[in-house]
C-alpha atoms as a PDB file:
ATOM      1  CA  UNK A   1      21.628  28.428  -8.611  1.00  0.00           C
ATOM      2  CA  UNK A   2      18.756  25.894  -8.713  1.00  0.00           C
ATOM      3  CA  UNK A   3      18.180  25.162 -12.601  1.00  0.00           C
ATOM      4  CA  UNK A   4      13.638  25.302 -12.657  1.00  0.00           C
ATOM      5  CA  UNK A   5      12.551  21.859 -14.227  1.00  0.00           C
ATOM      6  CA  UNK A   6      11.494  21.691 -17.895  1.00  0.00           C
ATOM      7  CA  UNK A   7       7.925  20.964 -19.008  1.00  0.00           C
ATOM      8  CA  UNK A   8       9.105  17.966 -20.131  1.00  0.00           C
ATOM      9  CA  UNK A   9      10.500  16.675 -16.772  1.00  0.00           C
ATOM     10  CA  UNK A  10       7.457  18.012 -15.025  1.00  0.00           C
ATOM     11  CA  UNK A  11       5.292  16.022 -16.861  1.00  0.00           C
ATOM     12  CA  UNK A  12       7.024  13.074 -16.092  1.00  0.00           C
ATOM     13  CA  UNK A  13       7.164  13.585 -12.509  1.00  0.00           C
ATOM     14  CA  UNK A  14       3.737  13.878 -12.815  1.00  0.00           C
ATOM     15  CA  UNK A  15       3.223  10.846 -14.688  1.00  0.00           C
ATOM     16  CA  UNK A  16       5.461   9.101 -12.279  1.00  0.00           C
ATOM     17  CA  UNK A  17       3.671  10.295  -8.898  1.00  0.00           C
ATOM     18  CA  UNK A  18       0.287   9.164 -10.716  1.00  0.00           C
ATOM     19  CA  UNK A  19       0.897   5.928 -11.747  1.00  0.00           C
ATOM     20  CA  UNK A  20       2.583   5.340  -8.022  1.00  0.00           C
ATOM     21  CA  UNK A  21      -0.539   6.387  -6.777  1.00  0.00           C
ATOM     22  CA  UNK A  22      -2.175   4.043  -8.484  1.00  0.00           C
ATOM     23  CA  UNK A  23      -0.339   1.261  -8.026  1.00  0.00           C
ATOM     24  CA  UNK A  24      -0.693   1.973  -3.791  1.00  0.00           C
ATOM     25  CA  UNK A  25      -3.967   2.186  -4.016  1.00  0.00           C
ATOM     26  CA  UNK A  26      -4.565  -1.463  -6.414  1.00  0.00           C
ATOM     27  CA  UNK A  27      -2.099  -3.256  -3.876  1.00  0.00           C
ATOM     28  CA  UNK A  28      -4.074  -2.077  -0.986  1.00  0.00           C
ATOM     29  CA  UNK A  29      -7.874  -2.482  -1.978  1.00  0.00           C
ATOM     30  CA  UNK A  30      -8.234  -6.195  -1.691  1.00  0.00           C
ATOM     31  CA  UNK A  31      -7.551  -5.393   1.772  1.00  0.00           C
ATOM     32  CA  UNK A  32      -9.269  -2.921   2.223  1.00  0.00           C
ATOM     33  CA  UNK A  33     -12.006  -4.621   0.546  1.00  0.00           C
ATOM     34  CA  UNK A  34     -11.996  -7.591   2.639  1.00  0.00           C
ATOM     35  CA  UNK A  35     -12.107  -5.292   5.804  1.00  0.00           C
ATOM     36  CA  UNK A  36     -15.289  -3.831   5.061  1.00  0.00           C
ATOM     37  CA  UNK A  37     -16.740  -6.507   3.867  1.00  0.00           C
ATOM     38  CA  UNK A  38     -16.003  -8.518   7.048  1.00  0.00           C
ATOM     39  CA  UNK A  39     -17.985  -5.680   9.242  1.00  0.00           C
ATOM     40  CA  UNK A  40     -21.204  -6.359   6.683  1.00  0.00           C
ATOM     41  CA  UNK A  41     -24.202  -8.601   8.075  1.00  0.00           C
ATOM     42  CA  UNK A  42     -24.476 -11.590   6.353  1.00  0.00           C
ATOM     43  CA  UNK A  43     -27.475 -10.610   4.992  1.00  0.00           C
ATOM     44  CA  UNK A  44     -25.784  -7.929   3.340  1.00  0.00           C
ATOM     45  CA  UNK A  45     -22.885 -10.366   2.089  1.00  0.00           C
ATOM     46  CA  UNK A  46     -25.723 -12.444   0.345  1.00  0.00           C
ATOM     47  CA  UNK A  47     -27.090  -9.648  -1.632  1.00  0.00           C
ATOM     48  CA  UNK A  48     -23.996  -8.688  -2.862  1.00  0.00           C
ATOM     49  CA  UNK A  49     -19.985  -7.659  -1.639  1.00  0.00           C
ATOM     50  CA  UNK A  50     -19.732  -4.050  -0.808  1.00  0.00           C
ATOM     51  CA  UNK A  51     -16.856  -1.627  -3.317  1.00  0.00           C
ATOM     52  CA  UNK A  52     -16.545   0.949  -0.709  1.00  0.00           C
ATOM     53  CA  UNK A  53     -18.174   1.220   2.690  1.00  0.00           C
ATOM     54  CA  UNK A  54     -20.545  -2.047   4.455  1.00  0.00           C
ATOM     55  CA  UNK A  55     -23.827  -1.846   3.566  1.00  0.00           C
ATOM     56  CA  UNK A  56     -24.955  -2.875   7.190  1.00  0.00           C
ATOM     57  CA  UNK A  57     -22.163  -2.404   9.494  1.00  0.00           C
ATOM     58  CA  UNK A  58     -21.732  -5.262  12.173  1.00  0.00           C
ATOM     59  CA  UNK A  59     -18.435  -5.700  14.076  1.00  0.00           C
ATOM     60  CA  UNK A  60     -20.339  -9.834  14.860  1.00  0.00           C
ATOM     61  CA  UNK A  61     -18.223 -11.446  13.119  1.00  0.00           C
ATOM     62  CA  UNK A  62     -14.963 -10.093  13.978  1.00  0.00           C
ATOM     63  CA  UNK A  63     -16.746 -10.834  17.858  1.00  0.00           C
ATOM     64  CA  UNK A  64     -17.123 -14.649  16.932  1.00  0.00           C
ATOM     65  CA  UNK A  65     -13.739 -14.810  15.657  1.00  0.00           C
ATOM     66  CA  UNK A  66     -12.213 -13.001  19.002  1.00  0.00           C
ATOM     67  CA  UNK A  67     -14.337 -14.891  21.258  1.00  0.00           C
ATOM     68  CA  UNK A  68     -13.345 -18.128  19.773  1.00  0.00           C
ATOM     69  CA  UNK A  69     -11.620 -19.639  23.525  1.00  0.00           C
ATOM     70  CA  UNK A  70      -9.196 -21.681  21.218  1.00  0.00           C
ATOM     71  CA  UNK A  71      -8.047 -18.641  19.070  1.00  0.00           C
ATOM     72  CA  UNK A  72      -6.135 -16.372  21.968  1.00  0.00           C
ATOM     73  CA  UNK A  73      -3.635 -19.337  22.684  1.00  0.00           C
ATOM     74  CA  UNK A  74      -3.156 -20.286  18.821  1.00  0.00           C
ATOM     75  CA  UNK A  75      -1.922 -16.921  18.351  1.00  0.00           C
ATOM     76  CA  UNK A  76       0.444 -17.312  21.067  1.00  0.00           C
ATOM     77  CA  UNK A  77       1.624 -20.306  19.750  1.00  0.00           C
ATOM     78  CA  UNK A  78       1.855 -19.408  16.384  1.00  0.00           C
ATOM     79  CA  UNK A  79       3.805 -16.124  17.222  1.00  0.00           C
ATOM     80  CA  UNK A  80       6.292 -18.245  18.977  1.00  0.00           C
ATOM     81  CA  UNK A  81       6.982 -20.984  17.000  1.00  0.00           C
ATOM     82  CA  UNK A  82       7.384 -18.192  14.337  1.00  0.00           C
ATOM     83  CA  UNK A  83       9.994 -16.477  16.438  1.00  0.00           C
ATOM     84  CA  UNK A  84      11.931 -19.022  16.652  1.00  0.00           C
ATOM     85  CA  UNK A  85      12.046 -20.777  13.472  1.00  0.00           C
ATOM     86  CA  UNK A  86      12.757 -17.264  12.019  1.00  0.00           C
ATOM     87  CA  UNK A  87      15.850 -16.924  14.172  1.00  0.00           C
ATOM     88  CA  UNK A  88      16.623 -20.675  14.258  1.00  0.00           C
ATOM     89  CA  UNK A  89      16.428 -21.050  10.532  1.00  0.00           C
ATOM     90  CA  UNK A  90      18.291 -18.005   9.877  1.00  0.00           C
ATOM     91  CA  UNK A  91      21.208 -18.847  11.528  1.00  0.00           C
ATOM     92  CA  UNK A  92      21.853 -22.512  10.743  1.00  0.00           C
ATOM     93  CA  UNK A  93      21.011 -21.968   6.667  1.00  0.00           C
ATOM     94  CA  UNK A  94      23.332 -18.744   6.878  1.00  0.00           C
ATOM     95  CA  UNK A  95      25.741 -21.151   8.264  1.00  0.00           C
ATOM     96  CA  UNK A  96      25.800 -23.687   5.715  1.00  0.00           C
ATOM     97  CA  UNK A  97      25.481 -20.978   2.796  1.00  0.00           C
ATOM     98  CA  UNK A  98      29.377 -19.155   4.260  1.00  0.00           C
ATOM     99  CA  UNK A  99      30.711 -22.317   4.477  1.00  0.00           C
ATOM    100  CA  UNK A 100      29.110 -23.292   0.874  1.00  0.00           C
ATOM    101  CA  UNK A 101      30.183 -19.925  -0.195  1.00  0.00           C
ATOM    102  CA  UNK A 102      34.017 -20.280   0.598  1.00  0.00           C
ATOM    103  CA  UNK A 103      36.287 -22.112  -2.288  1.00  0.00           C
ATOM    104  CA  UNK A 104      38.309 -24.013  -0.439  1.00  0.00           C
ATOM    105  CA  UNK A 105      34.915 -25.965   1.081  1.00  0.00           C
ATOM    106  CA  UNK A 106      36.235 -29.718   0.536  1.00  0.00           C
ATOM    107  CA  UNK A 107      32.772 -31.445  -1.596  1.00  0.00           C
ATOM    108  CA  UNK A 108      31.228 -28.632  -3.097  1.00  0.00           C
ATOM    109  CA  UNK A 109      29.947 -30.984  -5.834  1.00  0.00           C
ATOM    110  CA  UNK A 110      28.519 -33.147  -4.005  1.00  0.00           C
ATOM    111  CA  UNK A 111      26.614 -30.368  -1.473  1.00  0.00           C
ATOM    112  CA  UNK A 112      25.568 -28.696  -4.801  1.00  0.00           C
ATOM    113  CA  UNK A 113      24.107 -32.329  -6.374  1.00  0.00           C
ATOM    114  CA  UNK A 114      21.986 -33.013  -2.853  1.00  0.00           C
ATOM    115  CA  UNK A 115      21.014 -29.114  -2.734  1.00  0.00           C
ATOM    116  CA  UNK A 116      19.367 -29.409  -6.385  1.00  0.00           C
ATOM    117  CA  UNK A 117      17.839 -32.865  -6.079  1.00  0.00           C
ATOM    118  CA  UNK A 118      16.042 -31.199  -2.679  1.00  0.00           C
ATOM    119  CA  UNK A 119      14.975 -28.531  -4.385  1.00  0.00           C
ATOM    120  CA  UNK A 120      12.895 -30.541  -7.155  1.00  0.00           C
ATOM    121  CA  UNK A 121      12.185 -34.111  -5.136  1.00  0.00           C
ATOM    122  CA  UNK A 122      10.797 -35.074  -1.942  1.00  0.00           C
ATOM    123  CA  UNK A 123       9.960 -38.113  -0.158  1.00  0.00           C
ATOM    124  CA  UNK A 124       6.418 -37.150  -0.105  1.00  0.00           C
ATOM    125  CA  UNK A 125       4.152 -37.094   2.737  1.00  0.00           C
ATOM    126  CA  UNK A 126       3.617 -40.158   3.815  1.00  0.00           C
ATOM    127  CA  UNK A 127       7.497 -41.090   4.300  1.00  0.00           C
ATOM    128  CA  UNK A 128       8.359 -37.978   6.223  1.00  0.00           C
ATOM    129  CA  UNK A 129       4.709 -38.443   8.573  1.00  0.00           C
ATOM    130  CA  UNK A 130       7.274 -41.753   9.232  1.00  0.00           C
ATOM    131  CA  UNK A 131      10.328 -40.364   9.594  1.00  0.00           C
ATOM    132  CA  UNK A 132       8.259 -37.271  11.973  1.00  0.00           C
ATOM    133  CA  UNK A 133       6.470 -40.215  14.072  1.00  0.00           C
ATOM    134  CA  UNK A 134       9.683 -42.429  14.424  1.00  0.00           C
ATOM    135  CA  UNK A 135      11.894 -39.410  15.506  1.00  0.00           C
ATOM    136  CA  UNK A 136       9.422 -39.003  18.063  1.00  0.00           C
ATOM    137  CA  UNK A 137       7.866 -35.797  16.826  1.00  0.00           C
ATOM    138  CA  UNK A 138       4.376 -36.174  16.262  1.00  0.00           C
ATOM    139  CA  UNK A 139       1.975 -34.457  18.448  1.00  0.00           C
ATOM    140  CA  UNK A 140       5.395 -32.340  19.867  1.00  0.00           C
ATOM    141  CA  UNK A 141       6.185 -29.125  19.642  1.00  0.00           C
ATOM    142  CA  UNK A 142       9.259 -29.564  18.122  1.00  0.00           C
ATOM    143  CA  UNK A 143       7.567 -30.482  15.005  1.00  0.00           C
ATOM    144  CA  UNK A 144       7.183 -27.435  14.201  1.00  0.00           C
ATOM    145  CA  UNK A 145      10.800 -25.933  15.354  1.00  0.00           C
ATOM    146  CA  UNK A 146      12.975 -29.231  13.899  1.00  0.00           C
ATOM    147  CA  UNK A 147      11.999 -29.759  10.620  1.00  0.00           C
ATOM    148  CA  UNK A 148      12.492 -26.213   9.649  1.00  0.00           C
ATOM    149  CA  UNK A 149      15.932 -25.268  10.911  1.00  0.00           C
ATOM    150  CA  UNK A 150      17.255 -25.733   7.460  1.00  0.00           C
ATOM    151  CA  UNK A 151      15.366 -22.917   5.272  1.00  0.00           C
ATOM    152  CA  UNK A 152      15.962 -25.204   1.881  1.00  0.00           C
ATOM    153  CA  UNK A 153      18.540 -24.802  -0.657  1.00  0.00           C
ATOM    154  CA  UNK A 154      16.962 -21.877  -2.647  1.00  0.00           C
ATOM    155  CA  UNK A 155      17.677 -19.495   0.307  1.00  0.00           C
ATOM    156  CA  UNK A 156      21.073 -21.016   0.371  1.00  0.00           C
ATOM    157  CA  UNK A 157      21.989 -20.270  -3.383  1.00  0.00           C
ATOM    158  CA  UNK A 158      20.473 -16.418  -2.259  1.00  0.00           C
ATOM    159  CA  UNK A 159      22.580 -16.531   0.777  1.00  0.00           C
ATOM    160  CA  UNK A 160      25.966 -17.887  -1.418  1.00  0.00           C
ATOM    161  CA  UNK A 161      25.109 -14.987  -4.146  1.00  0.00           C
ATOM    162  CA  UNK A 162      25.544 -12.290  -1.608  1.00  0.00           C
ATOM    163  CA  UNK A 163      28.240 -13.841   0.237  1.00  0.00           C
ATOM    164  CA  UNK A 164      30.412 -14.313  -2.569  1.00  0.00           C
ATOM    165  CA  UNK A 165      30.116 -10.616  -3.474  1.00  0.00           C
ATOM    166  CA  UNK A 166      31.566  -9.538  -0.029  1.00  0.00           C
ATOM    167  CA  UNK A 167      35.358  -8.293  -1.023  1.00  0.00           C
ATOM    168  CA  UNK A 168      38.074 -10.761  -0.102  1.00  0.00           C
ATOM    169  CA  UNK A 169      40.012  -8.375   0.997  1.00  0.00           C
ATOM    170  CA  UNK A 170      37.652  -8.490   3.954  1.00  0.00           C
ATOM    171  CA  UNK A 171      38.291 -12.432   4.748  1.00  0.00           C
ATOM    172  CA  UNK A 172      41.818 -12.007   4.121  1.00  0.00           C
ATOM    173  CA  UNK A 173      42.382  -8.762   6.485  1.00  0.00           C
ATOM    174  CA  UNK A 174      40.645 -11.248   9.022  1.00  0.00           C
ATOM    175  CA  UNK A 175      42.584 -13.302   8.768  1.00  0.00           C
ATOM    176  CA  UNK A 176      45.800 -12.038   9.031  1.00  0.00           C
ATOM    177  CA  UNK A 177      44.389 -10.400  12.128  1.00  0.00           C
ATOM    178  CA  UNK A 178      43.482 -13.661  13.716  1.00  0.00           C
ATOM    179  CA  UNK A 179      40.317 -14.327  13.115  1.00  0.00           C
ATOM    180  CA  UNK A 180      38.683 -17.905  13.017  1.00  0.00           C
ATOM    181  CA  UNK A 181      35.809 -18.870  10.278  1.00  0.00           C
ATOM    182  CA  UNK A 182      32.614 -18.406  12.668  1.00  0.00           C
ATOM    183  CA  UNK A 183      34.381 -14.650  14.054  1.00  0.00           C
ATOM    184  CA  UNK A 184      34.358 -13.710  10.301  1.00  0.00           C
ATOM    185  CA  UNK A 185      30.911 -15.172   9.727  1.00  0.00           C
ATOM    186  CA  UNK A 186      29.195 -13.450  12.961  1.00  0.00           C
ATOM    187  CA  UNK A 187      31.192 -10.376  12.921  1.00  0.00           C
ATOM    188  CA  UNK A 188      32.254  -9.471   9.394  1.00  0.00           C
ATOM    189  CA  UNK A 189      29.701 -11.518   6.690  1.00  0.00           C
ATOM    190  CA  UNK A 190      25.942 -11.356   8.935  1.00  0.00           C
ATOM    191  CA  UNK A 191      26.422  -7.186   9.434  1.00  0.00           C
ATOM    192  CA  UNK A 192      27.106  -6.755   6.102  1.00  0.00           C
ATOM    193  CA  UNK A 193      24.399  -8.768   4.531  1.00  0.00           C
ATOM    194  CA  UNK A 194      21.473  -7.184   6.112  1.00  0.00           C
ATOM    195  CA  UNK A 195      19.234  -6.782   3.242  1.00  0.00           C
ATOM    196  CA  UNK A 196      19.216 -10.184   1.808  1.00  0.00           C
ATOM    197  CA  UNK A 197      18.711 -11.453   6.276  1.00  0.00           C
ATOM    198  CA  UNK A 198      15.839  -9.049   6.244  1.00  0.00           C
ATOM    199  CA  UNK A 199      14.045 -10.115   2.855  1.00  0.00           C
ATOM    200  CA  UNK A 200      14.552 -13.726   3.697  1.00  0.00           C
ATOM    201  CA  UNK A 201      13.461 -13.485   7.257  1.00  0.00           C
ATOM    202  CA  UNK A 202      10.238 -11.541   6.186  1.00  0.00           C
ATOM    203  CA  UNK A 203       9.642 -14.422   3.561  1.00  0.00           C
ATOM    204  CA  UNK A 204      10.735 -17.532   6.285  1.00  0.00           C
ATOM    205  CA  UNK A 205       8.272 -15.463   8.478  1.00  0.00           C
ATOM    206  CA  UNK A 206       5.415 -15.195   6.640  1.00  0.00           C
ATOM    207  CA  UNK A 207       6.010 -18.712   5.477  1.00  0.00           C
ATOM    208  CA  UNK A 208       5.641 -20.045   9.061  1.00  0.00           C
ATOM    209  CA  UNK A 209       3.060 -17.651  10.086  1.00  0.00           C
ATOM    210  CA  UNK A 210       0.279 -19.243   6.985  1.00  0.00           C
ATOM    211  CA  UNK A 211       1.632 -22.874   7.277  1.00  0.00           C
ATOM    212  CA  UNK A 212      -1.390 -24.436   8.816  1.00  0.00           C
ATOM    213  CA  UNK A 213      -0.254 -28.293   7.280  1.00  0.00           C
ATOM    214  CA  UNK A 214       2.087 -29.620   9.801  1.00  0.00           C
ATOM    215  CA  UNK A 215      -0.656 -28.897  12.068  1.00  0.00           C
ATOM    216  CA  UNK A 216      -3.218 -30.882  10.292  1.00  0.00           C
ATOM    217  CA  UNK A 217      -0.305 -33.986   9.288  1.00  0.00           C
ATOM    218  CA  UNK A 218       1.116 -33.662  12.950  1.00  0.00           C
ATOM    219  CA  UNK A 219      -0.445 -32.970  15.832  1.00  0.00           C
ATOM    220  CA  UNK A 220      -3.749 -33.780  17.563  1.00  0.00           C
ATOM    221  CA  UNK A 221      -3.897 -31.643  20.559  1.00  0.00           C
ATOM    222  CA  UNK A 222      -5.778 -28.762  21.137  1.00  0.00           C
ATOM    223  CA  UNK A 223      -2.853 -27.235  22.847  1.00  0.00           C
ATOM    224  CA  UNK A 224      -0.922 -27.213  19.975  1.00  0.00           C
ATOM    225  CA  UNK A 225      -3.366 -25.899  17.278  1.00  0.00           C
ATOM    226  CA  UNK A 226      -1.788 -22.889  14.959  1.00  0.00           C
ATOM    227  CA  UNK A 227      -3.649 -19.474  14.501  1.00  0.00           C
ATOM    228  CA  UNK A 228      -4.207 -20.654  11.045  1.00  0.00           C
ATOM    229  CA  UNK A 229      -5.473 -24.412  11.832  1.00  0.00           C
ATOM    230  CA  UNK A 230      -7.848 -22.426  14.211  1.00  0.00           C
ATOM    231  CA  UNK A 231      -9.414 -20.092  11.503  1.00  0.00           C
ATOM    232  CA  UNK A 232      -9.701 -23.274   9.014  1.00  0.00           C
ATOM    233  CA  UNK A 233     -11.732 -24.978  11.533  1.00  0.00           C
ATOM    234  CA  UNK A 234     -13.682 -21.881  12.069  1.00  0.00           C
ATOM    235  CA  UNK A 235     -14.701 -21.240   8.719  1.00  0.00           C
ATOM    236  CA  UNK A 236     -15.391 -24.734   8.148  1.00  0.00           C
ATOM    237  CA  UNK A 237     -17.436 -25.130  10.406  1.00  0.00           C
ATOM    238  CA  UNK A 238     -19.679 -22.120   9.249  1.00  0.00           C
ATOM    239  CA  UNK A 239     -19.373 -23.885   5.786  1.00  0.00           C
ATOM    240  CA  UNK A 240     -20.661 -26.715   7.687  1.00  0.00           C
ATOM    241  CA  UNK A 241     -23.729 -25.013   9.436  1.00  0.00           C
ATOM    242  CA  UNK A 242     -24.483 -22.122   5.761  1.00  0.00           C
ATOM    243  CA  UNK A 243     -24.920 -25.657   4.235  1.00  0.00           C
ATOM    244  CA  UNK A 244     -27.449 -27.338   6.452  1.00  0.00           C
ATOM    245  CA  UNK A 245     -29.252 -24.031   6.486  1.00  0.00           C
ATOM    246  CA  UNK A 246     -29.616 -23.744   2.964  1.00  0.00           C
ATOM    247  CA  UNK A 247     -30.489 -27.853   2.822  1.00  0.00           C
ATOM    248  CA  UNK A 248     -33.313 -27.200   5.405  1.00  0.00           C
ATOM    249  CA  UNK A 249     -34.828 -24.375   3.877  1.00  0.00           C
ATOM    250  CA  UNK A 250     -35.364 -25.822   0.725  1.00  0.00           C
ATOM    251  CA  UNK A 251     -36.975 -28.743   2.212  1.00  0.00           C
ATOM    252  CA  UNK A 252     -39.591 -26.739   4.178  1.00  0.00           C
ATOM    253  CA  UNK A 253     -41.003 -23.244   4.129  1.00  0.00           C
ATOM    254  CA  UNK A 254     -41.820 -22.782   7.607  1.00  0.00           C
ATOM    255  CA  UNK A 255     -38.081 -24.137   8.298  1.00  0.00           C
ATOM    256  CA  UNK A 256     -37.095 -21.309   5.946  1.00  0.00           C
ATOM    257  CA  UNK A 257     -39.055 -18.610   7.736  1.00  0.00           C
ATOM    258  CA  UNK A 258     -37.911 -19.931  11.008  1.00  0.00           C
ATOM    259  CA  UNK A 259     -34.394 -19.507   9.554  1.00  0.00           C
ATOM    260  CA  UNK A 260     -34.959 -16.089   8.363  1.00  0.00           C
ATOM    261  CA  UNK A 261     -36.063 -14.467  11.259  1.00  0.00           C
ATOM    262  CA  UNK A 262     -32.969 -16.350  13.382  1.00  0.00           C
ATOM    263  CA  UNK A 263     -30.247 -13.250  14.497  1.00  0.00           C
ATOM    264  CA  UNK A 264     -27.442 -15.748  13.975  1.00  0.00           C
ATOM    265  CA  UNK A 265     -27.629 -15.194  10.075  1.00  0.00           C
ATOM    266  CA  UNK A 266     -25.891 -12.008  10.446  1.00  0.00           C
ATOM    267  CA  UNK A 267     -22.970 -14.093  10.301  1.00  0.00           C
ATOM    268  CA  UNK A 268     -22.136 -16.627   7.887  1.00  0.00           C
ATOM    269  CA  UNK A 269     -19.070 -18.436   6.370  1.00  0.00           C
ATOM    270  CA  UNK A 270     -18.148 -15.476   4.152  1.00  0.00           C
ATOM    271  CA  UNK A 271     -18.005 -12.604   6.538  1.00  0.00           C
ATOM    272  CA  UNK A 272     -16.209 -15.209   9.446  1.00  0.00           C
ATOM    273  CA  UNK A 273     -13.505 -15.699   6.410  1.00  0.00           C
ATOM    274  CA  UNK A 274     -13.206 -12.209   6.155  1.00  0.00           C
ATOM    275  CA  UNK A 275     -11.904 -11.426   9.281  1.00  0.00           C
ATOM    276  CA  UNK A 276     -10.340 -14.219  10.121  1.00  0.00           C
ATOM    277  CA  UNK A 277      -8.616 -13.578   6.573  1.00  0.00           C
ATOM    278  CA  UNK A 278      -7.565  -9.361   7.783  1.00  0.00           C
ATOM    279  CA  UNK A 279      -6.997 -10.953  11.329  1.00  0.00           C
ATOM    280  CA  UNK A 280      -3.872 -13.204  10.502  1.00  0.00           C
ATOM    281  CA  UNK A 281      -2.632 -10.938   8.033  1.00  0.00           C
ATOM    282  CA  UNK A 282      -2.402  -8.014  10.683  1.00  0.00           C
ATOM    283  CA  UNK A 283       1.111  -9.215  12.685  1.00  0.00           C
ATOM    284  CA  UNK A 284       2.595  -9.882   8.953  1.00  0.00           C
ATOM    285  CA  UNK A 285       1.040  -5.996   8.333  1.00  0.00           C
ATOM    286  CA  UNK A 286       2.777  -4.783  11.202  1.00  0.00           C
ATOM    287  CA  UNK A 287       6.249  -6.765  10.996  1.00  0.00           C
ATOM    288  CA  UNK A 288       6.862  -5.442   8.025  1.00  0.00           C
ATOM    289  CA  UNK A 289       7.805  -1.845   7.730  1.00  0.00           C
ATOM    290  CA  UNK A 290      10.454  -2.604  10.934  1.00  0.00           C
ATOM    291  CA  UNK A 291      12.330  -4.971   8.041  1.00  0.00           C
ATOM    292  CA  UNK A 292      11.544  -2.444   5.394  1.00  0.00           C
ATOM    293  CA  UNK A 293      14.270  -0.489   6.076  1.00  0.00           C
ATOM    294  CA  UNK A 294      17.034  -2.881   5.826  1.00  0.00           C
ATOM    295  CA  UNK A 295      15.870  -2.967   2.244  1.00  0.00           C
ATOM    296  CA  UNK A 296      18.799  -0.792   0.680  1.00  0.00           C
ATOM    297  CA  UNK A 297      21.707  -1.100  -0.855  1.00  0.00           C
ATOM    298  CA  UNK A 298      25.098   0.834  -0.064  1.00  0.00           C
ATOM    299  CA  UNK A 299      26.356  -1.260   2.784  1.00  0.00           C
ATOM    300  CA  UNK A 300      28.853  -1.502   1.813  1.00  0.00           C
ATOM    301  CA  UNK A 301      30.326   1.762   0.908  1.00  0.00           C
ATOM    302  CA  UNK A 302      33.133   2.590   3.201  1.00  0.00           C
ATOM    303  CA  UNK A 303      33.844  -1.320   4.320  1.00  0.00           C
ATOM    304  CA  UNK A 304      37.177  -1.294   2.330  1.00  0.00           C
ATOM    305  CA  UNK A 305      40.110   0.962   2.509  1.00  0.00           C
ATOM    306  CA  UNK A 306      42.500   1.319   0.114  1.00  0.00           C
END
């Protein structure tokens, strides 16, 4: 027999389902807000950002963006070089965390000094644009891919926490069995840590997919421009042009009327930042809810028998 729910507990669920409600619907107006506001004129934009629905609808700017000849292969690239950093970086930091994670690791002290100082002290950019040009890297693709195989010493200490809390029954059963140290790590410690691989390769991911820096320190090609690099330009160099507009029309009124009847004002900075902005975040958008569900806990129920 079902027991009916109190008045009590019903107005909790209530409370609950509200203020979850809520909370969905703060976390996803900004972008919802900086959709619509991307498909107003810029004309609209000046007079004031839209709450709800544009003011003057215009899908211009999110042409200009598209149409951009530079932008289709800096998604490509960026997409890649995200792939396999994610992957890359993955693999050699879970590496270093099992063998970090074991006690019988000869050094631990000296791994764990190194791993702090890193985490608090760099060389600072000019030394590693150096070290980058004297390893041969600069203006390479495999500036991008190198320098990030190890995903930093935080993600280790993640990595170590969840490693350590595997039974050692586990290791030990291995063992007897024959197994070698990279059998247990591929087979027995990376199927049972799937939530803390999916969280970190999310965060490594989205990391990679915004870094737009190593582009500006490192390269100088065209061909190797980032999604991101490609939308700073952009949007600086509407910056660029809003600016001399404004600078010419208050020097001259018939420059200002000449400027106010030109069609190319229906774009400006704001609205190209806009979608730009909704345009990069849409992969992250999408990438998500495939590593959502490794978010749980209870993998390991049933991995030890007594």
């Amino acid at each position: 027999m079902v027991r009916s729910k109190s008045i009590g507990e019903k107005i909790f669920h209530g409370f609950n389902i509200t203020l979850m409600v809520l909370l969905i619907l703060v976390s996803l107006y900004p972008l919802y807000y900086a959709v619509i506001n991307s498909m107003n004129t810029g004309y609209a934009i000046q007079r004031g950002f839209s709450l709800f629905l544009p003011a003057d609808f215009t899908m211009e700017s999110w042409r200009t963006v598209l149409s951009d000849p530079s932008m289709l292969g800096a998604l490509g690239l960026t997409a890649l070089r995200t792939a396999i950093v994610t992957v890359a970086s993955t693999v050699v930091t879970t590496m270093f965390a099992y063998a970090y994670s074991r006690p019988y690791l000869r050094g631990k002290r000296f791994y764990s000094g190194l791993g702090v100082v890193s985490m608090y002290f760099s060389g600072g950019v000019i030394p590693f644009f150096l070290l980058i040009s004297t390893l041969g890297l600069y203006n390479n693709f495999w500036v991008y891919i190198i320098p990030s195989l190890f995903g930093g010493y935080y993600n280790v200490i993640i990595y170590n926490t969840n490693f350590k809390a595997l039974p050692d029954a586990l290791f030990e059963s291995a063992k007897v069995d024959g197994a070698k140290e990279f059998t247990i790590y591929w087979k027995i410690v990376m199927p049972l840590s799937k939530p803390v691989l999916a969280a970190l390769c999310v965060f490594t991911a989205v990391g990679v997919w915004n870094d737009y820096s190593t582009t500006l320190y490192y390269t100088q090609s065209p061909q190797l421009k980032t999604l991101q690099y490609c939308i700073l330009e952009l949007v600086q160099s509407y910056n660029a042009a809003d600016q001399l507009t404004s600078s010419a029309m208050s020097a001259s009124a018939s420059i200002s009327e000449l400027f106010s009847q030109n069609n190319n004002a229906v774009v400006n900075a704001k609205t190209i930042e806009l979608a730009a902005m909704v345009l990069s975040a849409i992969p992250m958008i999408i990438m998500y809810p495939f590593a959502q569900k490794y978010f749980v806990q209870g993998v390991m129920l049933g991995s030890v028998k007594g």
